[in-house]
Protein backbone atom coordinates (compact mmCIF):
# COMPACT_ATOMS: atom_id res chain seq x y z
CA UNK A 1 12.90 -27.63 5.48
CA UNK A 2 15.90 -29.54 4.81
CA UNK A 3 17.17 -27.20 2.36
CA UNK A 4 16.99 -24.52 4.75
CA UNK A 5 20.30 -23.59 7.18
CA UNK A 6 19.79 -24.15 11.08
CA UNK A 7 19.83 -20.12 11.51
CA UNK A 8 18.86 -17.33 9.26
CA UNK A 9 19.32 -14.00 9.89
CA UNK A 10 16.28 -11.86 9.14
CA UNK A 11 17.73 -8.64 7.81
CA UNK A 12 19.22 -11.28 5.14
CA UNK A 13 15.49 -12.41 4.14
CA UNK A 14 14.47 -8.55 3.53
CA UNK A 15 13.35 -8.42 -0.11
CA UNK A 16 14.28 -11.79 -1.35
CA UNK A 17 11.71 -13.34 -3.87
CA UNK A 18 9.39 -15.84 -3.28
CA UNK A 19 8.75 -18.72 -5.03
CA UNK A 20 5.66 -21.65 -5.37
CA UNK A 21 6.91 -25.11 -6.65
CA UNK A 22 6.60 -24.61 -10.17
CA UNK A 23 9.06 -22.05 -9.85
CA UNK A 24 7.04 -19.32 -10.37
CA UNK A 25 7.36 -15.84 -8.53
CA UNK A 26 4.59 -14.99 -5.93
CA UNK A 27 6.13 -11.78 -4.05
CA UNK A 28 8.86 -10.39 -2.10
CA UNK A 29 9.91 -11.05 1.43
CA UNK A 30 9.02 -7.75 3.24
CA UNK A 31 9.17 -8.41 7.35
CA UNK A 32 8.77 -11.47 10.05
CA UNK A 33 6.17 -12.19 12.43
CA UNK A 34 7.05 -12.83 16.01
CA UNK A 35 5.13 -13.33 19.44
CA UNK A 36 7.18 -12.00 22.17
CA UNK A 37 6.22 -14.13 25.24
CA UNK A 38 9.26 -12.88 27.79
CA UNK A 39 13.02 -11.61 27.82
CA UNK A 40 13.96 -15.08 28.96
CA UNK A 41 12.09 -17.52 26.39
CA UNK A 42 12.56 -16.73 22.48
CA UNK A 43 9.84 -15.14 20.33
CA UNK A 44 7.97 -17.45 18.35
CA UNK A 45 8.19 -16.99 14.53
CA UNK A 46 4.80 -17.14 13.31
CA UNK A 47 5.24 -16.42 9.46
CA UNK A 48 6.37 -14.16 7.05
CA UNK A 49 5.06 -11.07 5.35
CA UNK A 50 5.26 -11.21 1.80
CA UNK A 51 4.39 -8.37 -0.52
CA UNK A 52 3.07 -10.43 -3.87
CA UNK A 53 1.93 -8.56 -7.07
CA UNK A 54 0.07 -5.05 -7.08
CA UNK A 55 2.04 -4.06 -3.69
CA UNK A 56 -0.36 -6.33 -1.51
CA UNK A 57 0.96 -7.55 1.80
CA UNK A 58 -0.08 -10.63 3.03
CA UNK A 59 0.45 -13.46 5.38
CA UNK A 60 2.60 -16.65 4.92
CA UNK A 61 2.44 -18.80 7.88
CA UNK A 62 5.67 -20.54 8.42
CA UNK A 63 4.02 -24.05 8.26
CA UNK A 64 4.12 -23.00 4.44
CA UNK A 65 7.22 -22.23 4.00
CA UNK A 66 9.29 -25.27 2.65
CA UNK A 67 12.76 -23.32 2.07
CA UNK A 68 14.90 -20.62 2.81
CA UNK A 69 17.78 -20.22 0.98
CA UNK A 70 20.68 -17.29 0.50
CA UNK A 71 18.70 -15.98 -2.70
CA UNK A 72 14.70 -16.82 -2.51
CA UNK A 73 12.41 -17.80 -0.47
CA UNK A 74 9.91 -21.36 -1.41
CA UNK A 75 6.51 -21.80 -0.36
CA UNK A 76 4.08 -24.67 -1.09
CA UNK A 77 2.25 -22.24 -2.83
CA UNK A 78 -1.18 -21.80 -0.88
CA UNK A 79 -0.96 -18.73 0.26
CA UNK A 80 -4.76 -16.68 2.16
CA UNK A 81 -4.41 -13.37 -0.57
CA UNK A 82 -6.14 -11.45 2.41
CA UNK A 83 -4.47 -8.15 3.11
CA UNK A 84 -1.81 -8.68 6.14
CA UNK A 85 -3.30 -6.78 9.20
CA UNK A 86 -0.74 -7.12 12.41
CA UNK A 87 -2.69 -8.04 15.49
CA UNK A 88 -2.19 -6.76 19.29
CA UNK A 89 0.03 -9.34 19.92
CA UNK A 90 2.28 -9.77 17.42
CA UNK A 91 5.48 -7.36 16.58
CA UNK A 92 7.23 -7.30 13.00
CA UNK A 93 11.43 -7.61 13.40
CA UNK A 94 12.06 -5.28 10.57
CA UNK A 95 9.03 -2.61 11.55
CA UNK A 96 9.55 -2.43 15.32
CA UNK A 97 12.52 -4.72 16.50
CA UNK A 98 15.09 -3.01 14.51
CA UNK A 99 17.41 0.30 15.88
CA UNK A 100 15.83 -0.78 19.40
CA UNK A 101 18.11 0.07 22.08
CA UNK A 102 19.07 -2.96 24.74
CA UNK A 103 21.72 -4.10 27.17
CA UNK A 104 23.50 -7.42 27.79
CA UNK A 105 23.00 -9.07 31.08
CA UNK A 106 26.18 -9.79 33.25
CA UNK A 107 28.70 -8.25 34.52
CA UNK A 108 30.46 -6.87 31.20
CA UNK A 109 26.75 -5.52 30.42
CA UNK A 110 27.12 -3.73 26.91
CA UNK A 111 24.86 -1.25 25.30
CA UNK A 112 23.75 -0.53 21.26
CA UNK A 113 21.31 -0.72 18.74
CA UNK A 114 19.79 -4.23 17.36
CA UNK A 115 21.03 -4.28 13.48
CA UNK A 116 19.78 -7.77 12.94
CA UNK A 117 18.52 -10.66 14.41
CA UNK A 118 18.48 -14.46 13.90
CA UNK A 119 16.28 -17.43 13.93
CA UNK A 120 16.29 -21.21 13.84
CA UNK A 121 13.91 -24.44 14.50
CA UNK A 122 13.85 -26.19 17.86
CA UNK A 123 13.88 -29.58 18.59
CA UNK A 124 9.72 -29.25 18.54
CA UNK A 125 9.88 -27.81 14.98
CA UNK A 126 8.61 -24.58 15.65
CA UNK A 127 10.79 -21.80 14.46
CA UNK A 128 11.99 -19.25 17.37
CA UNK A 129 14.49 -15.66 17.63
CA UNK A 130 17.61 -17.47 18.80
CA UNK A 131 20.25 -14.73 18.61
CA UNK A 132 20.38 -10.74 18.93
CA UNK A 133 23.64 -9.03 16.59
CA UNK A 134 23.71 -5.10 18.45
CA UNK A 135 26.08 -2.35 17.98
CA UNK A 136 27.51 -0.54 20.51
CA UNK A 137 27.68 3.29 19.81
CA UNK A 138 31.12 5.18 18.23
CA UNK A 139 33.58 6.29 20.34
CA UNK A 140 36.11 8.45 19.49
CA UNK A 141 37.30 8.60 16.24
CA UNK A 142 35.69 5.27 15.35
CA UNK A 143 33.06 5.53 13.09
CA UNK A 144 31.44 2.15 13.94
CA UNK A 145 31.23 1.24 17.52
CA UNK A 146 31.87 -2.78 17.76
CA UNK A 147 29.29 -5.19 17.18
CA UNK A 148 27.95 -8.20 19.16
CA UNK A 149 26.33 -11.02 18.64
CA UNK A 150 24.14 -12.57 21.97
CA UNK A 151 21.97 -15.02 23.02
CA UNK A 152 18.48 -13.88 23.01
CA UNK A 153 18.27 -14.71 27.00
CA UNK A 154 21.19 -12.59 27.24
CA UNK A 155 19.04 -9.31 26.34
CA UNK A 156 17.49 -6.84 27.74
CA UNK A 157 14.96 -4.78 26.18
CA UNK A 158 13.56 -6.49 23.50
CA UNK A 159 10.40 -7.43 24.87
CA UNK A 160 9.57 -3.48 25.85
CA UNK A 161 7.07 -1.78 23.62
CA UNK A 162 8.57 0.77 21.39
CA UNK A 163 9.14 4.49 22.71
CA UNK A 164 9.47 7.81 20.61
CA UNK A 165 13.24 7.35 21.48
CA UNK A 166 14.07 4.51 19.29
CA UNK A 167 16.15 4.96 16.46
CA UNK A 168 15.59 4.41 12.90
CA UNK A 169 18.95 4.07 11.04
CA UNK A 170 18.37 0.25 10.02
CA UNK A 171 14.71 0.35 9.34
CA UNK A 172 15.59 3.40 6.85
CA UNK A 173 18.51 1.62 5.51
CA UNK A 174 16.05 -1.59 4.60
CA UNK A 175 13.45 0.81 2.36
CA UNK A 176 16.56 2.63 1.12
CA UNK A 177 16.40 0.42 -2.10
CA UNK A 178 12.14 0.78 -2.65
CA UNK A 179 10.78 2.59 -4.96
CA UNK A 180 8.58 5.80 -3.52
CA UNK A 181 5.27 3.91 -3.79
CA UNK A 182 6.64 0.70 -2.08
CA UNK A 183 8.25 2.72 0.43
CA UNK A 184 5.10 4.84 1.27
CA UNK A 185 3.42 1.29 1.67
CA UNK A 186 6.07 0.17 4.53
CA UNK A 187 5.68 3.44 6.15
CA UNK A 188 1.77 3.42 6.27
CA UNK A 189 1.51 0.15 8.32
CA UNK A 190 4.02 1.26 10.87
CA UNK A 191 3.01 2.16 14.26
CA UNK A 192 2.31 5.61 14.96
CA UNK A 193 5.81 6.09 16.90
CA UNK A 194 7.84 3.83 14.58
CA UNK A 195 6.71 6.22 11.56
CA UNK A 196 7.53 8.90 13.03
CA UNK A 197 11.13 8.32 13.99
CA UNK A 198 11.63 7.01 10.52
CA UNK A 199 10.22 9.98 8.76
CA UNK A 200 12.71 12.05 11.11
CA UNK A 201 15.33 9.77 9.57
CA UNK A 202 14.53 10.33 5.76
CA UNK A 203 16.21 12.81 3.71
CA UNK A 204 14.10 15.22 2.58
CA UNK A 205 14.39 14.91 -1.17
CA UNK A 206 13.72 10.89 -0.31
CA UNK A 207 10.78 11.89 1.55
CA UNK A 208 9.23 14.09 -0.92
CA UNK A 209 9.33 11.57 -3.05
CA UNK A 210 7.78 9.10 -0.41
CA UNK A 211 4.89 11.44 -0.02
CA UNK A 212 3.80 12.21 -3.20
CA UNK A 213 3.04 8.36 -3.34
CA UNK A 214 0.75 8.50 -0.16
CA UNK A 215 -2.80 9.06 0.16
CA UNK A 216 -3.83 12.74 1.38
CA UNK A 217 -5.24 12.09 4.76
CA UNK A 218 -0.84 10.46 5.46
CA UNK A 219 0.31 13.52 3.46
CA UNK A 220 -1.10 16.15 6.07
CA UNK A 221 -0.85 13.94 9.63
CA UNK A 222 3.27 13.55 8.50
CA UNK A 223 3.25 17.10 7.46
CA UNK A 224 1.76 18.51 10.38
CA UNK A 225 4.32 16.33 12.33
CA UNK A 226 7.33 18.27 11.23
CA UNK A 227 8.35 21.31 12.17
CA UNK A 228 7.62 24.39 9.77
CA UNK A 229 11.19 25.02 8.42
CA UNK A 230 11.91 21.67 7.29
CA UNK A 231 7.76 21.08 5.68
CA UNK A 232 8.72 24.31 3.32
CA UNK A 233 11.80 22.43 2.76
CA UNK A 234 10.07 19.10 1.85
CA UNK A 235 7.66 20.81 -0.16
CA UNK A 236 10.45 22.35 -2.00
CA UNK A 237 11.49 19.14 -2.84
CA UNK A 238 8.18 17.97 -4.00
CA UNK A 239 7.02 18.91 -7.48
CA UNK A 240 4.97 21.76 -7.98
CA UNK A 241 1.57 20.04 -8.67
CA UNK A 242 1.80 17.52 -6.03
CA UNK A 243 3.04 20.38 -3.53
CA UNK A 244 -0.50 22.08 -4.83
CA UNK A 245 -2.39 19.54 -3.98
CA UNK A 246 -0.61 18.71 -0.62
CA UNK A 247 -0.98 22.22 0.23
CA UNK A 248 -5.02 22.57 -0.71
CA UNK A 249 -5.52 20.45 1.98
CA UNK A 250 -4.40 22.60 4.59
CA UNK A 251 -5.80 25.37 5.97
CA UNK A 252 -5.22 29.06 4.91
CA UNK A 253 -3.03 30.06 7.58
CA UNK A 254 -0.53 27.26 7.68
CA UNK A 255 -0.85 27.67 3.75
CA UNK A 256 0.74 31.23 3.62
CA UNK A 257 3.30 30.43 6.64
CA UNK A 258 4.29 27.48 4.43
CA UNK A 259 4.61 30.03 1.29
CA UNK A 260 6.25 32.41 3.03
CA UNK A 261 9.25 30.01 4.38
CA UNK A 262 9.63 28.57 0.66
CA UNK A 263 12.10 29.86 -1.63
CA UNK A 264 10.15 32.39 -3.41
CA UNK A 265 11.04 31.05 -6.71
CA UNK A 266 9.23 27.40 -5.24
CA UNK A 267 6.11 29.23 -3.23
CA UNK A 268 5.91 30.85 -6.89
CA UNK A 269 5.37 27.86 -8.89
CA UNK A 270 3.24 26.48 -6.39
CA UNK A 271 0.84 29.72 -6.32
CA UNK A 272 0.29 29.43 -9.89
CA UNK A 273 -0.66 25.74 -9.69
CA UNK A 274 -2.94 26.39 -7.05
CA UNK A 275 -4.81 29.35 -8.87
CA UNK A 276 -5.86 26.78 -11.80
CA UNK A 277 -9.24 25.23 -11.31
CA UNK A 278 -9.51 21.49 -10.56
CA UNK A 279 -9.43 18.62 -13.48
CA UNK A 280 -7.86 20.81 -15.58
CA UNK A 281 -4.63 20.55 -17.64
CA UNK A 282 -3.09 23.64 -15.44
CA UNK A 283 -3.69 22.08 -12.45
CA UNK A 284 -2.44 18.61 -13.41
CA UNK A 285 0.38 19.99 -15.68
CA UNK A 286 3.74 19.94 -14.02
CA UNK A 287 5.62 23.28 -14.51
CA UNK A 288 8.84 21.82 -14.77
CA UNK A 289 9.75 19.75 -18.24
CA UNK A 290 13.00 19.59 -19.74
CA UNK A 291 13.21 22.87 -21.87
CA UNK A 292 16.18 24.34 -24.26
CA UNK A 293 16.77 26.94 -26.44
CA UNK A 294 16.87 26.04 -30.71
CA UNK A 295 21.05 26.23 -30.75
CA UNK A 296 21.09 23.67 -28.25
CA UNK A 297 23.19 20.40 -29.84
CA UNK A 298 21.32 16.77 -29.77
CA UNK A 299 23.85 16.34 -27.16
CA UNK A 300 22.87 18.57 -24.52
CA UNK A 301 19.72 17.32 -25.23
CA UNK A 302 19.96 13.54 -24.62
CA UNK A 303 22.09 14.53 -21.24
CA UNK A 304 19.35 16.36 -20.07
CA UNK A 305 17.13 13.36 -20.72
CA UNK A 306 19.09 11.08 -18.65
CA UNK A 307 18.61 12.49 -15.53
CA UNK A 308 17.20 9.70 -13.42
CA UNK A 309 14.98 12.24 -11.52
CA UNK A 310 13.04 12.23 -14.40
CA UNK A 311 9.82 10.10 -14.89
CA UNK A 312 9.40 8.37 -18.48
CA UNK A 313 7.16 10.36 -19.76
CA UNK A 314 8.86 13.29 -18.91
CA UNK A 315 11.97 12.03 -20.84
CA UNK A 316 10.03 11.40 -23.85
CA UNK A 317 10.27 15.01 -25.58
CA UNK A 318 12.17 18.14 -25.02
CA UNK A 319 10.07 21.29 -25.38
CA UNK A 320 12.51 24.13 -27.45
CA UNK A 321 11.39 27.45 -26.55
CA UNK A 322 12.54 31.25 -27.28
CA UNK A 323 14.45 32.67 -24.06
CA UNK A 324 13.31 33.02 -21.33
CA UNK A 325 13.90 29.25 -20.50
CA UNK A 326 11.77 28.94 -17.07
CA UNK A 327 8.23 28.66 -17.31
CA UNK A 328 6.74 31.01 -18.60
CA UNK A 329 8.81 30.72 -21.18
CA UNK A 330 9.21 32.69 -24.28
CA UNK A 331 7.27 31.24 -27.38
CA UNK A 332 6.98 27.46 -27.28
CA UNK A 333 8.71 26.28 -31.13
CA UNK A 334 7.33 22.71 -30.93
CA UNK A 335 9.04 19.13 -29.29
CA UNK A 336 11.83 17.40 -30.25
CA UNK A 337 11.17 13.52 -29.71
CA UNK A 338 13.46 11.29 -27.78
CA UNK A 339 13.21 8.79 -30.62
CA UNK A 340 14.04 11.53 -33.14
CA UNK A 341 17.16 12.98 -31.42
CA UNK A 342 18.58 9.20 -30.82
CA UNK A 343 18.79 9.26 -34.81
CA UNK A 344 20.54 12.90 -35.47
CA UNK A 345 24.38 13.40 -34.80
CA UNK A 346 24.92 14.40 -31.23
CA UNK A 347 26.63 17.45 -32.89
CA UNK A 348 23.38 18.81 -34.35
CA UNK A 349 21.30 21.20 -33.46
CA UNK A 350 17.66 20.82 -31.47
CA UNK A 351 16.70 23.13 -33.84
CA UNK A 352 16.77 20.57 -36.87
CA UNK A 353 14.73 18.08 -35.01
CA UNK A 354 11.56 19.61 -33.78
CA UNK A 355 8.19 18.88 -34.52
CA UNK A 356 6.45 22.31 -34.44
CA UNK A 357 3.27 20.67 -35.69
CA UNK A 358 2.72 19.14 -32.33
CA UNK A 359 -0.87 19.94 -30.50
CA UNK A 360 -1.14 22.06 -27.64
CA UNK A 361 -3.07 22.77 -24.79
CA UNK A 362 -4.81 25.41 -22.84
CA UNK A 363 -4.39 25.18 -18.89
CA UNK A 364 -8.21 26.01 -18.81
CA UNK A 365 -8.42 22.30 -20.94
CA UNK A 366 -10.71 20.04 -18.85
CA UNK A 367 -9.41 16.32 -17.90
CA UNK A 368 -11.73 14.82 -20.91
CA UNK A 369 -9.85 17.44 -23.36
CA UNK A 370 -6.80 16.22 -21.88
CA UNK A 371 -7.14 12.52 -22.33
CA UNK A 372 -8.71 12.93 -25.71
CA UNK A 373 -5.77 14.78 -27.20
CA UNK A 374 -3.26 11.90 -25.65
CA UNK A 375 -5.33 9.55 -27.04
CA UNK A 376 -6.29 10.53 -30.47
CA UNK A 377 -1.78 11.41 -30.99
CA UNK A 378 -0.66 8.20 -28.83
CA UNK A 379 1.49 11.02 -27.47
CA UNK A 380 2.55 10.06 -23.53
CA UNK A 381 2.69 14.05 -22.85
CA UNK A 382 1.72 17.27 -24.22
CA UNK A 383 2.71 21.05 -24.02
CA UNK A 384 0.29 23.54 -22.03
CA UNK A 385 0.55 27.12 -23.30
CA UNK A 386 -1.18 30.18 -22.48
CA UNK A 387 -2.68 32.83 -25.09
CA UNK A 388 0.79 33.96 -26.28
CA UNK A 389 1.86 30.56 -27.19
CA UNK A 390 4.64 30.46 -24.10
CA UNK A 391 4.87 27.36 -22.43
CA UNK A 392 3.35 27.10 -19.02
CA UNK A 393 4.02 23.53 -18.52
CA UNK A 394 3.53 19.79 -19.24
CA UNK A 395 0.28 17.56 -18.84
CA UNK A 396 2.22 13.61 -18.68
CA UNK A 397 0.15 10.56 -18.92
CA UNK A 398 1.10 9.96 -14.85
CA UNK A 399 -0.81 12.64 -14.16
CA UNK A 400 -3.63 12.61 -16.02
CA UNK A 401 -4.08 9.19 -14.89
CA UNK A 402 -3.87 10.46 -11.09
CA UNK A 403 -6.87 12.89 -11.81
CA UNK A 404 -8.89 10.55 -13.69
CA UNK A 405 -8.83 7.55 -10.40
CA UNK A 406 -11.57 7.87 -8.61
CA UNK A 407 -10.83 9.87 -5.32
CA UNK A 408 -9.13 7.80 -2.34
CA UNK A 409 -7.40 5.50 -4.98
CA UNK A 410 -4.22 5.59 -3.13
CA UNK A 411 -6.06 3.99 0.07
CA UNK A 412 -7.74 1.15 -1.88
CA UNK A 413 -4.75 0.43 -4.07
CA UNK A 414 -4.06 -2.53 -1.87
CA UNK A 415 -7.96 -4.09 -1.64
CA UNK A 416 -8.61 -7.86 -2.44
CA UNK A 417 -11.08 -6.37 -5.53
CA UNK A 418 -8.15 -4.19 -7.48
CA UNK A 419 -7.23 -6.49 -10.78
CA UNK A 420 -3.24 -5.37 -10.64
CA UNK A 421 -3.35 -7.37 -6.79
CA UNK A 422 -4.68 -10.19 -8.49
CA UNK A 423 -4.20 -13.52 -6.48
CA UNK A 424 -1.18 -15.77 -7.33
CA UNK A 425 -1.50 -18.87 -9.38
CA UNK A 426 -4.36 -20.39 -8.92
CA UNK A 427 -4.80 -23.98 -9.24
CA UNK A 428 -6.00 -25.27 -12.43
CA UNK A 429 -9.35 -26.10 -13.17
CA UNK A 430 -9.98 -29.99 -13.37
CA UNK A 431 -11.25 -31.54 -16.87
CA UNK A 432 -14.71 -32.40 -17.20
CA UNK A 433 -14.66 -36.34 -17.63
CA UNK A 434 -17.44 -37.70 -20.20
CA UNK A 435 -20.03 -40.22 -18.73
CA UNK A 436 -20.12 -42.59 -21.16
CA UNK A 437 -17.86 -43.44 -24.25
CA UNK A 438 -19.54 -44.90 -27.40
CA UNK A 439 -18.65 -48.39 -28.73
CA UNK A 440 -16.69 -46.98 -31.60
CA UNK A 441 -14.45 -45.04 -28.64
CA UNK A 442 -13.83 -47.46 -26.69
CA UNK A 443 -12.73 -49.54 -29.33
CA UNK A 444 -10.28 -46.92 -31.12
CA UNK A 445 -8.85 -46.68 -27.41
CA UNK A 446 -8.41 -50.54 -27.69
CA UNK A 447 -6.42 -50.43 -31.02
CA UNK A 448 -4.09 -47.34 -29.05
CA UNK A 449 -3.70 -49.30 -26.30
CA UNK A 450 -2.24 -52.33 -27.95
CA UNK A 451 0.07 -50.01 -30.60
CA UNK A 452 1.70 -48.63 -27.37
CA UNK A 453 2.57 -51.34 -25.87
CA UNK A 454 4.16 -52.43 -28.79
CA UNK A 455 5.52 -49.43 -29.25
CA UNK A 456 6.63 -49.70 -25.10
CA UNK A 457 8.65 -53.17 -25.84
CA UNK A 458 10.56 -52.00 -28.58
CA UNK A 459 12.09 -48.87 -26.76
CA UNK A 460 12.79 -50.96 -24.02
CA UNK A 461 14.58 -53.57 -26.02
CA UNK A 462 16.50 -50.97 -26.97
CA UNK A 463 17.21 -48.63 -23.99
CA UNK A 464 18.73 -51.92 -22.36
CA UNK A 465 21.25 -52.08 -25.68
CA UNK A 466 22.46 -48.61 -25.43
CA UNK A 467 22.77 -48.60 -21.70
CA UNK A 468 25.11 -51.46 -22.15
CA UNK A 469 26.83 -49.51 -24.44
CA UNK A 470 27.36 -46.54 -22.35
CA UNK A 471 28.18 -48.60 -19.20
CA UNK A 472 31.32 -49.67 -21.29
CA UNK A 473 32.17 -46.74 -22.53
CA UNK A 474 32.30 -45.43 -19.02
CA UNK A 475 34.48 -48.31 -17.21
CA UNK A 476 37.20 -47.29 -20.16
CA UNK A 477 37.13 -43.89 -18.48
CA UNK A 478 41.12 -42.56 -17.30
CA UNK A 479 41.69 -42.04 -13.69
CA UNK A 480 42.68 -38.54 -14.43
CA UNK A 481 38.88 -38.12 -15.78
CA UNK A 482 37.22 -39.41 -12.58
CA UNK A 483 39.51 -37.65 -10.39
CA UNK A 484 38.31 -33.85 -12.17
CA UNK A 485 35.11 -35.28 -12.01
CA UNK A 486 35.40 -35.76 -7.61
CA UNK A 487 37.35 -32.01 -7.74
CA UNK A 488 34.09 -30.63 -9.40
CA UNK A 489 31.58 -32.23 -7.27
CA UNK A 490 33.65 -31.09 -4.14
CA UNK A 491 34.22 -27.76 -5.20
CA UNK A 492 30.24 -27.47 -6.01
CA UNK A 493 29.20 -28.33 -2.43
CA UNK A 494 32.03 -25.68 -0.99
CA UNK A 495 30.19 -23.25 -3.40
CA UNK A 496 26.66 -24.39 -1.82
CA UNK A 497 28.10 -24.47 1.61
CA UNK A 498 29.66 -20.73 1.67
CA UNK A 499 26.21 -19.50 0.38
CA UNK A 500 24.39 -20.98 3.21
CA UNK A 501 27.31 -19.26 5.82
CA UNK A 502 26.07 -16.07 3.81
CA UNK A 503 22.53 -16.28 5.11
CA UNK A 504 23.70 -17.40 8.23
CA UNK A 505 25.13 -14.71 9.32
CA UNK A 506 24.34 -11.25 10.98
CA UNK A 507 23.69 -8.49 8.12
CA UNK A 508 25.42 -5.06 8.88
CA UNK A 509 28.71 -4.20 10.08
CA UNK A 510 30.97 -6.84 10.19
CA UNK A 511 34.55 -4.85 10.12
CA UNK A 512 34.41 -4.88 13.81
CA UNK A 513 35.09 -7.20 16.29
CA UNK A 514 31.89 -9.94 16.97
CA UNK A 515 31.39 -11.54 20.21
């Protein structure tokens, strides 16, 4: 690992890619593998955990890894595709070592919060935690309490196992960045008490969205977990359908206590989803698309598509519907299309762009109905109206998918068997080599041979002529010339050498002092 600086920081590794020789991308840098042994001798690093293509996490022992640089990762490309599984005695910095509490030893013993931590190679090659950078709580009007950076001998703490007490702040910080789905994978393999102090961390608009990405069985154990004021509020955050589903699973008690502490407008739209049947376009429908009146302008229109809340297929039409404007709505006039109102004058009216031909469904539509009428119109999502024509809601491609997996497909999303977590390049296949060659191959291979080398003599004759050439043409070179040629070359390897400080050093804080 010559490439690599003497110490890397591993909150500075979080997320970087990862790369086989031929320069191709095999994953993302998601954690590090340590074996404590005691507070006085440094962790071992073991490997890396690397989350590769189709959200897989798996293994990379550090006898694999041939670089680590400030902006990817480099790996001799063999890596076991076997789902990561963390054994007894091994602890992940990111997951567990992270917001843990500790002390310096000495006299002028500190206290704070470990924001990062940093590693290096010994003199017997092996790779080892070297240094501890912790954060001492605010005081006063500070809003940062002042940061340290120790000798891992010099802590205490590190090598306890994890209590209900420690904080969370960093490890939230680190998944801030993940999308829902990639999140909900980071929070599934934590520890029991590790999750939970992170879910007591998350928002609760982020961790709606982390939970509708999770499999049932995680949806109930974390809501169960919280206390019943701030579930309804989570579930008000969730949308309707997934709330629905979330809150079938549950019994009938905690269902109605849950209702009742909802905003009734919320606990309303969630009632209604939950009196459709199963696998059918009301239950899968989401009661929530983008809806305006006919005078609305193309403008108002496109704005209200560009909320980033919304999913893609969600932004793909605007249903225009007679007042009322919240489903049920009055009588649904048709769609306008995205692509259709990126064409009219942002001045014009909605009105002038609707397709009112546009096919419609019942909520009593079964999933086959559902996927038939996408299908047939290449449409990505479709209006659900009830006998009246008002517009209940929207069946989106998302969700029909969601009903069509077979049951459990969040669990299994990460197994060896799923074709999106295909392995990473695999090596190529070697050429069959023929037996024997015929005499009228071998000697066609003869003529070849002896045109090459012809041809070999000739460009050599006349490499040698123009390397002549340029070697005079360079001696004639100014002095100015050479000398911007030596400023570039230095001012490269300052460029090379600052980016190696960058992964050098502690992520986090750093507009306090650092001891």
């Amino acid at each position: 690992m010559s490439a690599t600086p003497s110490r890397v920081f591993v909150a500075r590794l979080a997320g970087l890619p990862v790369f086989d020789p031929s320069g191709d991308q095999v994953g993302k840098v998601r954690d590090v593998v340590v074996v404590l042994r005691s507070e006085y001798s440094p962790a071992r690093v073991v490997g890396l955990v690397v989350e590769v293509f189709g959200r897989r996490r798996v293994f990379a022992p550090m006898t694999r890894i041939t670089s680590m640089d400030p902006g990817h990762v480099i790996t001799t490309g063999l890596l076991n595709m076997r789902r990561f599984e963390k054994r007894s005695t091994e602890t992940l910095v990111i997951g567990e070592m992270l917001d843990r509490t500790v002390s310096t030893r000495g006299e002028d013993s500190v206290t704070g919060n470990v924001y990062d931590v940093a590693m290096e190679q010994a003199r017997s090659r092996e790779w080892v935690l070297s240094r501890v950078a912790l954060q001492e709580p605010g005081r006063g009007l500070r809003r940062k309490g002042q940061t340290h950076v120790v000798e891992w001998r010099d802590v205490e703490g590190l090598v306890a196992p994890v209590t209900n007490t420690q904080d969370a702040t960093h490890l939230v910080a680190s998944i801030a960045d993940l999308r829902p789905a990639d999140a909900a994978n980071v929070i599934h393999d934590l520890p029991p008490q590790r999750r939970g102090a992170v879910i007591a961390a998350l928002d609760d608009d982020r961790l709606a969205d982390i939970l509708e990405e999770m499999p049932e069985e995680d949806q109930v154990e974390i809501l169960e977990r919280l206390e019943s004021e701030r579930a309804a509020d989570v579930l008000e955050e969730m949308s309707a359908d997934d709330a629905a589903d979330l809150m079938a699973e549950l019994p009938d008690d905690t269902q109605q206590m849950l209702l009742a502490l909802m905003e009734p407008e919320d606990a309303e739209d969630v009632r209604r989803m939950m009196s459709y049947d199963d696998d059918t376009a009301g239950a899968m429908m989401t009661p929530e698309p983008v809806i305006l009146s006919p005078d609305a302008t193309v403008a108002e229109a496109l704005a209200h598509l560009r909320q980033a809340e919304l999913t893609p297929s969600l932004a793909a039409m605007v249903y225009v519907c007679r007042p009322p404007l919240e489903t049920p709505t009055g009588k649904l006039m048709g769609v306008a299309h995205i692509q259709r109102l990126l064409r009219e004058p942002p001045s014009s009216l909605v009105a002038g762009t609707v397709d009112s031909g546009v096919s419609r469904l019942r909520p009593e539509a079964s999933t086959e109905d559902v996927a038939g009428l996408l299908a047939t119109y290449n449409m990505v999502a479709a209006p659900v109206v009830d006998e009246e024509g008002r517009l209940l809601g929207a069946v989106t491609v998302d969700d029909l998918l969601d009903h069509m997996l077979p049951e459990g497909w969040r669990d299994d999303r990460l197994a060896e068997d799923r074709p999106w977590a295909a392995a990473t390049k695999s090596a190529a296949p070697k050429k069959a080599t023929p037996a024997k060659k015929s005499a009228a191959t071998k000697k066609t291979a003869t003529k070849k041979a002896a045109a090459k080398k012809t041809a070999t003599k000739k460009s050599a004759t006349k490499t040698t002529a123009a390397k002549k050439t340029t070697t005079k043409k360079t001696a004639t070179k100014s002095p100015a010339k050479r000398t911007a040629a030596k400023k570039s070359t230095t001012t490269k390897a300052a460029s090379a050498a600052a980016a190696q400080r960058e992964v050098s050093s502690p992520s986090g804080p750093t507009d306090e002092s650092t001891s």
